[in-house]
N, C-alpha and C. Protein backbone atom coordinates (compact mmCIF):
# COMPACT_ATOMS: atom_id res chain seq x y z
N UNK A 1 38.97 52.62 156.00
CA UNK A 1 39.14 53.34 154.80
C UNK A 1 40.26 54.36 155.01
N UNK A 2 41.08 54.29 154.17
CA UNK A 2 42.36 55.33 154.20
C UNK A 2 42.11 56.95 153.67
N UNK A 3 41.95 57.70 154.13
CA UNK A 3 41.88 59.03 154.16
C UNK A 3 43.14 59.05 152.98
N UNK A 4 42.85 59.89 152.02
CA UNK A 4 43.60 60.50 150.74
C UNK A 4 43.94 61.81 151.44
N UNK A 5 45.19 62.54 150.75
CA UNK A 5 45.59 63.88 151.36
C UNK A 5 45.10 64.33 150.00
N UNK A 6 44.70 65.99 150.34
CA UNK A 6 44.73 66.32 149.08
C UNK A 6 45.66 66.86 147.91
N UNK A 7 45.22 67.31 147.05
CA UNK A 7 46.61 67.18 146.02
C UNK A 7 47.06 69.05 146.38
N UNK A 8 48.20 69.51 146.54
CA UNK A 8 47.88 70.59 147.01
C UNK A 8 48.63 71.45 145.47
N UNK A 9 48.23 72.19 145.26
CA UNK A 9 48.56 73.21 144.24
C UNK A 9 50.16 73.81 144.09
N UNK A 10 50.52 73.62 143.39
CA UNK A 10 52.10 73.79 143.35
C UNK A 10 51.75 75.02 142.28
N UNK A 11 53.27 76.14 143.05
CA UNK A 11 53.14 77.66 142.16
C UNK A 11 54.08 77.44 141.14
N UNK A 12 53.46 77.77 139.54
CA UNK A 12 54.26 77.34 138.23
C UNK A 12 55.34 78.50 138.49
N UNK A 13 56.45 77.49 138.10
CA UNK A 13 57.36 77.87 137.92
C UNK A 13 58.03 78.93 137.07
N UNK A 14 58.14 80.33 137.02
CA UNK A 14 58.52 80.90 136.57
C UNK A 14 60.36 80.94 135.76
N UNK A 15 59.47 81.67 134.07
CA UNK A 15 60.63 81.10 133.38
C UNK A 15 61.22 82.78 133.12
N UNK A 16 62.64 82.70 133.49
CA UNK A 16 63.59 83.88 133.60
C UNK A 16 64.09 84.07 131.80
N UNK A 17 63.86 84.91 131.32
CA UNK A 17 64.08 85.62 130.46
C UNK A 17 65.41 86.47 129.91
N UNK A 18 65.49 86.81 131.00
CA UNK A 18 66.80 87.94 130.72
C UNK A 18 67.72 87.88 130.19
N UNK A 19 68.63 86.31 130.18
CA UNK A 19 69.65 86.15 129.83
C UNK A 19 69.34 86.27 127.98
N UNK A 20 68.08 85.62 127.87
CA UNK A 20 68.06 85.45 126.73
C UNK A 20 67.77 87.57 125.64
N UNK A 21 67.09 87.79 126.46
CA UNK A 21 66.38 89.33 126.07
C UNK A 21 67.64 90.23 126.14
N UNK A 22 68.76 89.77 126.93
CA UNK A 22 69.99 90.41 126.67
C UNK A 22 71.05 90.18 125.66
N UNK A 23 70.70 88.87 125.05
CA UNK A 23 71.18 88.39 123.94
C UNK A 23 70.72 89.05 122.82
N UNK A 24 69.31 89.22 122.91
CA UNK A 24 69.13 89.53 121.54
C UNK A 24 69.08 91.60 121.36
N UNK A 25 69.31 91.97 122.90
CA UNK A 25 69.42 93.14 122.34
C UNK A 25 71.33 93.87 121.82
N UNK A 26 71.73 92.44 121.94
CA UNK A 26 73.22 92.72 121.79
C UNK A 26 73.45 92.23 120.09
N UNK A 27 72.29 91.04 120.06
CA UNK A 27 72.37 90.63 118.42
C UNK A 27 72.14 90.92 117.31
N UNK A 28 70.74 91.68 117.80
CA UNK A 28 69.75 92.14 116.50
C UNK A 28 70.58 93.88 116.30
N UNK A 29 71.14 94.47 117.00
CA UNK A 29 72.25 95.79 116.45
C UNK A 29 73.66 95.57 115.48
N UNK A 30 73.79 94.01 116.22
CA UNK A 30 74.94 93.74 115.35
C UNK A 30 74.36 93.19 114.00
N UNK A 31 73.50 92.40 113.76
CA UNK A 31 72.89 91.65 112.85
C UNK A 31 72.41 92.84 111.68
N UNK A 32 72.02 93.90 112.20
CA UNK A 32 71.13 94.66 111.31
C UNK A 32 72.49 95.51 110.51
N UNK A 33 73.68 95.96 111.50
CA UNK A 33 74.90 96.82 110.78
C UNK A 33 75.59 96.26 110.30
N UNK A 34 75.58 94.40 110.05
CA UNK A 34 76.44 94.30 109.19
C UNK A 34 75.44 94.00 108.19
N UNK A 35 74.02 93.70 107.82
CA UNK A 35 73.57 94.14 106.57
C UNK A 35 74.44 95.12 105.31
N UNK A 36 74.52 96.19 106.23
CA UNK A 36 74.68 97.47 105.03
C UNK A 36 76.10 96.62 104.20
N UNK A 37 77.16 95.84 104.99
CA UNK A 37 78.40 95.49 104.72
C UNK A 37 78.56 94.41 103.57
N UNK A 38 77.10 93.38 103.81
CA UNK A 38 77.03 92.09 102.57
C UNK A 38 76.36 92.56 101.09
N UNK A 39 76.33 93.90 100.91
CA UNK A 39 76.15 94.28 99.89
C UNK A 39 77.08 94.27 98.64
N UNK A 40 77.43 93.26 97.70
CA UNK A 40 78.61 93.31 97.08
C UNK A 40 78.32 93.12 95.61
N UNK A 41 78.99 94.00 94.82
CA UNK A 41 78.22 93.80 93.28
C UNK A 41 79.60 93.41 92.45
N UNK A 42 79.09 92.24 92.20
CA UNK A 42 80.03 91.34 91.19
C UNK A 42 80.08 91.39 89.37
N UNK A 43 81.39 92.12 89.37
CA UNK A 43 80.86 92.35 88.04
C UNK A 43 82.21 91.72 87.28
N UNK A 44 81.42 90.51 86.37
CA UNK A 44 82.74 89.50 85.53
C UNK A 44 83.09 89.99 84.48
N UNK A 45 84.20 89.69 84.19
CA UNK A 45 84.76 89.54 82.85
C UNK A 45 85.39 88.43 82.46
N UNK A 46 86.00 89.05 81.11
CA UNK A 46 86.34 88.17 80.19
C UNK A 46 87.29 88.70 79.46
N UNK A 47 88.19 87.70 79.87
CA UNK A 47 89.60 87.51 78.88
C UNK A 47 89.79 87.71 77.42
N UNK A 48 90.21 88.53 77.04
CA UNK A 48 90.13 88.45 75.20
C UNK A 48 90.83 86.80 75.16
N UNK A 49 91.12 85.91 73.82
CA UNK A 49 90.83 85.03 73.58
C UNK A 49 92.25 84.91 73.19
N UNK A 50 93.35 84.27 73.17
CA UNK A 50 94.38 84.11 72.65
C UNK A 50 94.47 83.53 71.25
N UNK A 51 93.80 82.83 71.14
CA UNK A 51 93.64 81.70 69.51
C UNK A 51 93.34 82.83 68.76
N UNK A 52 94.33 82.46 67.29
CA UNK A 52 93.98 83.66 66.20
C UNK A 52 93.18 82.80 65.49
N UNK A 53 92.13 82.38 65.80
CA UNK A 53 91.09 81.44 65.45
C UNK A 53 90.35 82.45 64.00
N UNK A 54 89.01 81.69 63.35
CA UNK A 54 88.11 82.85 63.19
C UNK A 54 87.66 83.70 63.73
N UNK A 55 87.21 83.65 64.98
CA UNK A 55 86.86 84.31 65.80
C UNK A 55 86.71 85.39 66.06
N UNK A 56 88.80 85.48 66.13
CA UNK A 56 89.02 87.06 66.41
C UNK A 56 89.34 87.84 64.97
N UNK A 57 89.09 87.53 64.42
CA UNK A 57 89.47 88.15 62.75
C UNK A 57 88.02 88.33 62.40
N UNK A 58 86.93 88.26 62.82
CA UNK A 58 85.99 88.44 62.40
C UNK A 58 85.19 89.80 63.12
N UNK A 59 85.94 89.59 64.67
CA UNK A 59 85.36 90.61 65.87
C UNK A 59 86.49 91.60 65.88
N UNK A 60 87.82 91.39 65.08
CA UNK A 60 88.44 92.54 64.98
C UNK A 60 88.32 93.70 64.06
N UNK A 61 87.23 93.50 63.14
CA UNK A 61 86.55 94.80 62.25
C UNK A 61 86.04 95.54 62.97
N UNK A 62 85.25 94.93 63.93
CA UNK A 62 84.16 95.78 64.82
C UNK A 62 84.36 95.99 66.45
N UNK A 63 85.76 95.86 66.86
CA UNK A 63 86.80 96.27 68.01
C UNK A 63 86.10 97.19 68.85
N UNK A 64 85.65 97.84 69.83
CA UNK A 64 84.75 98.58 70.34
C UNK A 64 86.42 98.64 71.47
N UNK A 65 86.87 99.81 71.37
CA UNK A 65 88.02 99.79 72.36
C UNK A 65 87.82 101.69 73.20
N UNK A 66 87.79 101.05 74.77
CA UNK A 66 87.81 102.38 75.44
C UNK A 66 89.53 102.43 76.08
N UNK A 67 89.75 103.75 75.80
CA UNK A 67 91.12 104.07 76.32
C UNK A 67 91.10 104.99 77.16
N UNK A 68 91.96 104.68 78.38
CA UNK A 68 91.62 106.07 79.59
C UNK A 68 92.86 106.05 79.82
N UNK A 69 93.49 107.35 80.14
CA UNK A 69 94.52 107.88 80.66
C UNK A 69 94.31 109.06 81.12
N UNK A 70 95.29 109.58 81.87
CA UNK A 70 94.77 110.94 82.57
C UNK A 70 94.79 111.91 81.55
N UNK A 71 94.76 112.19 80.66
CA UNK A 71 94.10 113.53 80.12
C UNK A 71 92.42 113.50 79.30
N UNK A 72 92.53 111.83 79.44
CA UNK A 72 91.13 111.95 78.84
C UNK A 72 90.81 110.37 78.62
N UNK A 73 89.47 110.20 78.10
CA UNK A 73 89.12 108.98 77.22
C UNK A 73 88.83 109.07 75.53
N UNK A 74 89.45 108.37 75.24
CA UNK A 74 89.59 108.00 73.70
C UNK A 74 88.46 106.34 73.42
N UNK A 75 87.64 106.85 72.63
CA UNK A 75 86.99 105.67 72.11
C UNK A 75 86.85 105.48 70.75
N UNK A 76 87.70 104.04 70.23
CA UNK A 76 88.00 103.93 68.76
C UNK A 76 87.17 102.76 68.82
N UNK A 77 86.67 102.96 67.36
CA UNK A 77 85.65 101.84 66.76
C UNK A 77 85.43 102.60 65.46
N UNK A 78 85.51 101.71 64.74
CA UNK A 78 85.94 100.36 64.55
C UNK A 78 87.25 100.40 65.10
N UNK A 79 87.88 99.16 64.90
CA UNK A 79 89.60 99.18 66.12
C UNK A 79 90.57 100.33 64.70
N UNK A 80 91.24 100.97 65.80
CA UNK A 80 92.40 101.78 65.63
C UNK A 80 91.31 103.08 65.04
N UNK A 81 90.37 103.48 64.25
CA UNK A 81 89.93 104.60 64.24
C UNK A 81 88.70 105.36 65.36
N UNK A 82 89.44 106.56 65.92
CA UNK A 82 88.97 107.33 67.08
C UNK A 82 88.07 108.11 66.31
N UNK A 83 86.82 107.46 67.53
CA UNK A 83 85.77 107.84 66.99
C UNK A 83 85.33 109.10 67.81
N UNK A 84 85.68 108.96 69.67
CA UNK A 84 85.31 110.42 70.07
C UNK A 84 86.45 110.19 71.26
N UNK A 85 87.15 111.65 71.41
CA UNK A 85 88.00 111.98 72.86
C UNK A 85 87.08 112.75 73.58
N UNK A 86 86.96 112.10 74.63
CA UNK A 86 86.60 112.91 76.08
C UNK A 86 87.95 113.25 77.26
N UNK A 87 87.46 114.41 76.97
CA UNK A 87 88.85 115.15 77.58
C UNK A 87 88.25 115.16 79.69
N UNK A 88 89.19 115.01 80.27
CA UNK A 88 89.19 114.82 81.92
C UNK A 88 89.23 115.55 82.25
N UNK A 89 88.18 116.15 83.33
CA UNK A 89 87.78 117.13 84.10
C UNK A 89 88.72 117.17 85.55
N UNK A 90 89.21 118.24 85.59
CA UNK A 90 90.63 118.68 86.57
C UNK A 90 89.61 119.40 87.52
N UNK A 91 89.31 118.83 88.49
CA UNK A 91 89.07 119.31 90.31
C UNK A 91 90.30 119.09 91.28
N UNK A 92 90.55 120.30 91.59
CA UNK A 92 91.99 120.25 92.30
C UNK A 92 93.05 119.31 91.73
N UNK A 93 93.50 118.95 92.30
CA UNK A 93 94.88 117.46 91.96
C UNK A 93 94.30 116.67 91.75
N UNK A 94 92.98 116.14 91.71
CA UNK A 94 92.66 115.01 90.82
C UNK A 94 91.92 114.90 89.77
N UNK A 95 92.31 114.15 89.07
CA UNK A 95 91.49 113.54 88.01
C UNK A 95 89.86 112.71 88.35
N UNK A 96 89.30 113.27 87.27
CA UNK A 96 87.68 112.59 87.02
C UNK A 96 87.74 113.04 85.37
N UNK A 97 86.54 111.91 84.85
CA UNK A 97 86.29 111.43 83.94
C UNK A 97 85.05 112.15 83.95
N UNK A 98 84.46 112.51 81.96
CA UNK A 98 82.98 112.89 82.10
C UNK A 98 82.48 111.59 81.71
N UNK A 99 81.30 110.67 82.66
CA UNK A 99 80.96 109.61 82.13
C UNK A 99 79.69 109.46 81.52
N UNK A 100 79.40 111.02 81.55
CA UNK A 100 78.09 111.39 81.07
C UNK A 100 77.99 111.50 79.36
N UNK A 101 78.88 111.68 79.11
CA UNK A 101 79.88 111.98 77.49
C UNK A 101 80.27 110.59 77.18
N UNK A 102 80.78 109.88 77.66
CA UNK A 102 81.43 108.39 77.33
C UNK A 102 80.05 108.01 77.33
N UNK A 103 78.91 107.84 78.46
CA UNK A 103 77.89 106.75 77.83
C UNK A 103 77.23 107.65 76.93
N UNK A 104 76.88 108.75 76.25
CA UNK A 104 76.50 109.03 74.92
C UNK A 104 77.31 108.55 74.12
N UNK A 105 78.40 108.47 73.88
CA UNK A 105 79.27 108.12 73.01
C UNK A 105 78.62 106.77 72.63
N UNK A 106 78.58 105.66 74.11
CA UNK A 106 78.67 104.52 73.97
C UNK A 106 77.21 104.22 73.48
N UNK A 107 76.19 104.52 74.05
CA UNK A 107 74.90 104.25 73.58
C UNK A 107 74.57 105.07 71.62
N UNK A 108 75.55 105.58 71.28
CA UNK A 108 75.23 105.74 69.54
C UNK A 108 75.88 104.57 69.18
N UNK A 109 76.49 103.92 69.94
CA UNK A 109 77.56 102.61 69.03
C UNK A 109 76.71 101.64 69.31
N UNK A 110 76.12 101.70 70.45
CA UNK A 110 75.05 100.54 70.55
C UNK A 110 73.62 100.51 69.55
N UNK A 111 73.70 101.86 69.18
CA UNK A 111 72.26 102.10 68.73
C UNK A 111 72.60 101.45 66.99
N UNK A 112 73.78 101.73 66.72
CA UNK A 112 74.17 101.48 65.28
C UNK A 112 74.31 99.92 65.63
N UNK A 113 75.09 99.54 66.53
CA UNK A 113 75.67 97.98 66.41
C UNK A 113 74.95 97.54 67.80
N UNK A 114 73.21 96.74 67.77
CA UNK A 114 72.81 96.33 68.82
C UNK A 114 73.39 95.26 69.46
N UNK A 115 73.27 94.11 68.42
CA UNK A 115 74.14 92.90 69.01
C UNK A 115 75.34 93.08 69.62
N UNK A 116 76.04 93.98 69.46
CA UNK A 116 77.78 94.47 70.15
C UNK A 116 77.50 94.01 71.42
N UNK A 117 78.18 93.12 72.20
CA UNK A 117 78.18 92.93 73.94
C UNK A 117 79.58 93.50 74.07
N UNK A 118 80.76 93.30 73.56
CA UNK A 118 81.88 93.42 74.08
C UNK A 118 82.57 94.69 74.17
N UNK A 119 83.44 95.08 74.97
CA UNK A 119 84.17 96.65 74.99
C UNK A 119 85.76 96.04 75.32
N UNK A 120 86.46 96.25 74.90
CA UNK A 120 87.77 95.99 75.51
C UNK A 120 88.14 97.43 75.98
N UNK A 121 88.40 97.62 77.64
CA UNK A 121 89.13 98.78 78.21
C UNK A 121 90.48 98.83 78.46
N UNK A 122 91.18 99.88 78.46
CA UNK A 122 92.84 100.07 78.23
C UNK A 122 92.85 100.79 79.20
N UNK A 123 93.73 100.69 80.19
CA UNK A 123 93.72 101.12 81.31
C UNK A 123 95.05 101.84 81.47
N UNK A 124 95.98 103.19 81.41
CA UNK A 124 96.99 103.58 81.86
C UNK A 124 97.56 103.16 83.04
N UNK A 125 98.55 103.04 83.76
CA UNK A 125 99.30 102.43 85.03
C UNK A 125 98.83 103.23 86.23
N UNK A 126 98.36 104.98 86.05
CA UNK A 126 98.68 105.85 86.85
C UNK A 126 96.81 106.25 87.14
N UNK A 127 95.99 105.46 86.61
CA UNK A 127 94.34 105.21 86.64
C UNK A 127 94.28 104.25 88.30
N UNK A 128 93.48 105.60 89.09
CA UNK A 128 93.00 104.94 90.52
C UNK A 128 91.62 103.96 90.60
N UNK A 129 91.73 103.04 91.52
CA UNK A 129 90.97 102.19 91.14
C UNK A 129 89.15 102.89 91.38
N UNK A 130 89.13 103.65 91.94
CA UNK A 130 87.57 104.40 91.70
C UNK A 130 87.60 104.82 90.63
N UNK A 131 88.52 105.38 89.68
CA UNK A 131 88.02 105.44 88.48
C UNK A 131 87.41 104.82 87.42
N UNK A 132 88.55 103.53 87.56
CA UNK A 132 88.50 102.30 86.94
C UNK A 132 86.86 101.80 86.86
N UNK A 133 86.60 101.38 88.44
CA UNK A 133 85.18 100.59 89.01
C UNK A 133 84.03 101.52 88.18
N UNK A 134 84.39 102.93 88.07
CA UNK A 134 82.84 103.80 87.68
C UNK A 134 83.15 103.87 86.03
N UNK A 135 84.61 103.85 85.24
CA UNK A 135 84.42 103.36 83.69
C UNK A 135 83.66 102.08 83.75
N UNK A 136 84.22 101.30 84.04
CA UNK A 136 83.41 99.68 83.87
C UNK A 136 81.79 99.88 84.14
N UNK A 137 81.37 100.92 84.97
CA UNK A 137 79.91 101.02 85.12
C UNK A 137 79.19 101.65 84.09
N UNK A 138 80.05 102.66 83.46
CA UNK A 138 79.57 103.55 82.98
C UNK A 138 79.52 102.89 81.43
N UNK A 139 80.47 101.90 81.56
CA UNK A 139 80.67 101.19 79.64
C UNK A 139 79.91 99.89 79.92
N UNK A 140 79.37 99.65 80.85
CA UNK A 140 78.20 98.32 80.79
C UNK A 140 76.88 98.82 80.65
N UNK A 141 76.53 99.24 81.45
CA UNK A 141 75.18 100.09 81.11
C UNK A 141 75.17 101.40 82.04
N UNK A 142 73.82 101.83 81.64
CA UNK A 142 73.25 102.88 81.68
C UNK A 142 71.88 103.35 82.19
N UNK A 143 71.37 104.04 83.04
CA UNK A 143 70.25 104.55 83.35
C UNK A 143 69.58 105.21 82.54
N UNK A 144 68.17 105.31 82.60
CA UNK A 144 67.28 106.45 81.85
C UNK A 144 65.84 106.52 82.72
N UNK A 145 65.74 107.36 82.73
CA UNK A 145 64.21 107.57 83.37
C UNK A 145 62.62 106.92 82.20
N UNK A 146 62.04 105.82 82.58
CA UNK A 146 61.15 105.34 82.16
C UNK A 146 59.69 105.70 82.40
N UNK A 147 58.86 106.28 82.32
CA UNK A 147 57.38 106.13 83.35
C UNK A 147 57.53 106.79 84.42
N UNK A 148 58.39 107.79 85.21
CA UNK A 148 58.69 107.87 86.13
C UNK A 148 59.29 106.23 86.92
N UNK A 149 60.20 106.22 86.43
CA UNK A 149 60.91 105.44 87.30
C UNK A 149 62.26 105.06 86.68
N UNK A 150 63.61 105.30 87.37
CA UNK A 150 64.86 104.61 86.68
C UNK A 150 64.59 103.44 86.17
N UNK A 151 65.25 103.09 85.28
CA UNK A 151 65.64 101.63 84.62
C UNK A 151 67.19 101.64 84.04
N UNK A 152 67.77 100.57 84.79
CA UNK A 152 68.45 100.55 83.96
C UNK A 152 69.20 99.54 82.85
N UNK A 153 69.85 100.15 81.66
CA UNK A 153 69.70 99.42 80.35
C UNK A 153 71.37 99.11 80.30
N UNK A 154 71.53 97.63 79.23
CA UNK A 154 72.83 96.95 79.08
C UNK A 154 73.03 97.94 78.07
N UNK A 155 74.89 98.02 78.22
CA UNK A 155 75.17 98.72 76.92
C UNK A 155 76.72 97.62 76.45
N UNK A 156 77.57 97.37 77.25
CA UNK A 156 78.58 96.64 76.60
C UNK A 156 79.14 95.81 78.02
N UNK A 157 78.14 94.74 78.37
CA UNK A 157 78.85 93.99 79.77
C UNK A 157 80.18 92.88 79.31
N UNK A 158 80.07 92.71 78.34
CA UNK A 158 81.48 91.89 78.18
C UNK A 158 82.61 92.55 78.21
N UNK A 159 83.25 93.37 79.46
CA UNK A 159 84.35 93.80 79.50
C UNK A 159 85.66 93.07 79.73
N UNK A 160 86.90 93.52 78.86
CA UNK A 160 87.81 92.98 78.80
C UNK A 160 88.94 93.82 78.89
N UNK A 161 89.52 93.64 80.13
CA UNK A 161 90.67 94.73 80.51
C UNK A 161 92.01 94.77 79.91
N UNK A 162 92.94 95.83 79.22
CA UNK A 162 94.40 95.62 78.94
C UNK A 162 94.98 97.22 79.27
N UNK A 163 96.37 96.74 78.75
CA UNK A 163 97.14 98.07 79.15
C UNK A 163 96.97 99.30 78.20
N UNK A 164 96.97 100.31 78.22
CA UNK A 164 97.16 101.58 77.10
C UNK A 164 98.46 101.57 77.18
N UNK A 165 98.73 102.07 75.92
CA UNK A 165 100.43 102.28 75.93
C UNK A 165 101.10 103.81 75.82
């Protein structure tokens, strides 16, 4: 009879970590700071319409037009009659806008004309583009405190950009 050896116990193999635990403390810092960076708010427009179709002969009674230049904003509505100037608030050498005044303005035009989506903005040459970005915010909608809690409400997102003259 052949004598069997016995089976002898082999020590498990230990699994090394590090390379990987050094990876991720190099990943998850980078991963988390560029969060703050993919934050991007897309806001479209729209081309006024070239065709002197019906269209625009029908939406040109009720023209909702914001005009900014550096001494102020002008908002005419119906088109060509100015309905309110907001005059620009001078902090040192630069220019700011009151946009607190423009969306009252804008929310009585909404309140009279709900269906209104559209605003056409007129932009002067010598208008920096932070100004620009916070009119367009300020003529789409608007905040209000609800229940305790912000909400905020559409006021004219069909913006359509041109020149002031």
């Amino acid at each position: 009879m052949a004598l069997k050896k016995p089976v002898q116990a082999t020590d498990d193999a230990e699994l090394d970590v590090t390379a990987f635990l050094n990876l991720m403390i190099v990943l998850v810092p980078v991963l988390l700071l560029s969060m703050s960076f993919a934050n991007v708010t897309v806001l479209e427009l729209r081309l006024p319409e070239l065709t002197g179709g019906q269209a625009v002969s029908t939406t040109a009674q009720s023209k909702l037009e914001v005009e900014v230049k550096s001494e102020g904003i002008n908002v005419y509505f119906p088109e060509g009659q100015l309905l309110r100037q907001v005059d620009a608030l001078q902090q040192g050498d630069e220019h700011s806008y009151d946009l607190a005044t423009l969306s009252l303005v804008l929310k009585a035009v909404k309140q009279e004309h709900p269906d209104k989506k559209d605003v056409v903005v007129k932009l002067a040459k010598n208008i920096d583009y932070q100004n620009i970005v916070e009119i367009m915010d300020a003529v789409s909608s608007y905040q209000d405190l609800v229940v305790a809690s912000v909400v905020e409400f559409e006021l004219f997102p069909d913006i359509s950009l041109g020149d002031a003259q």
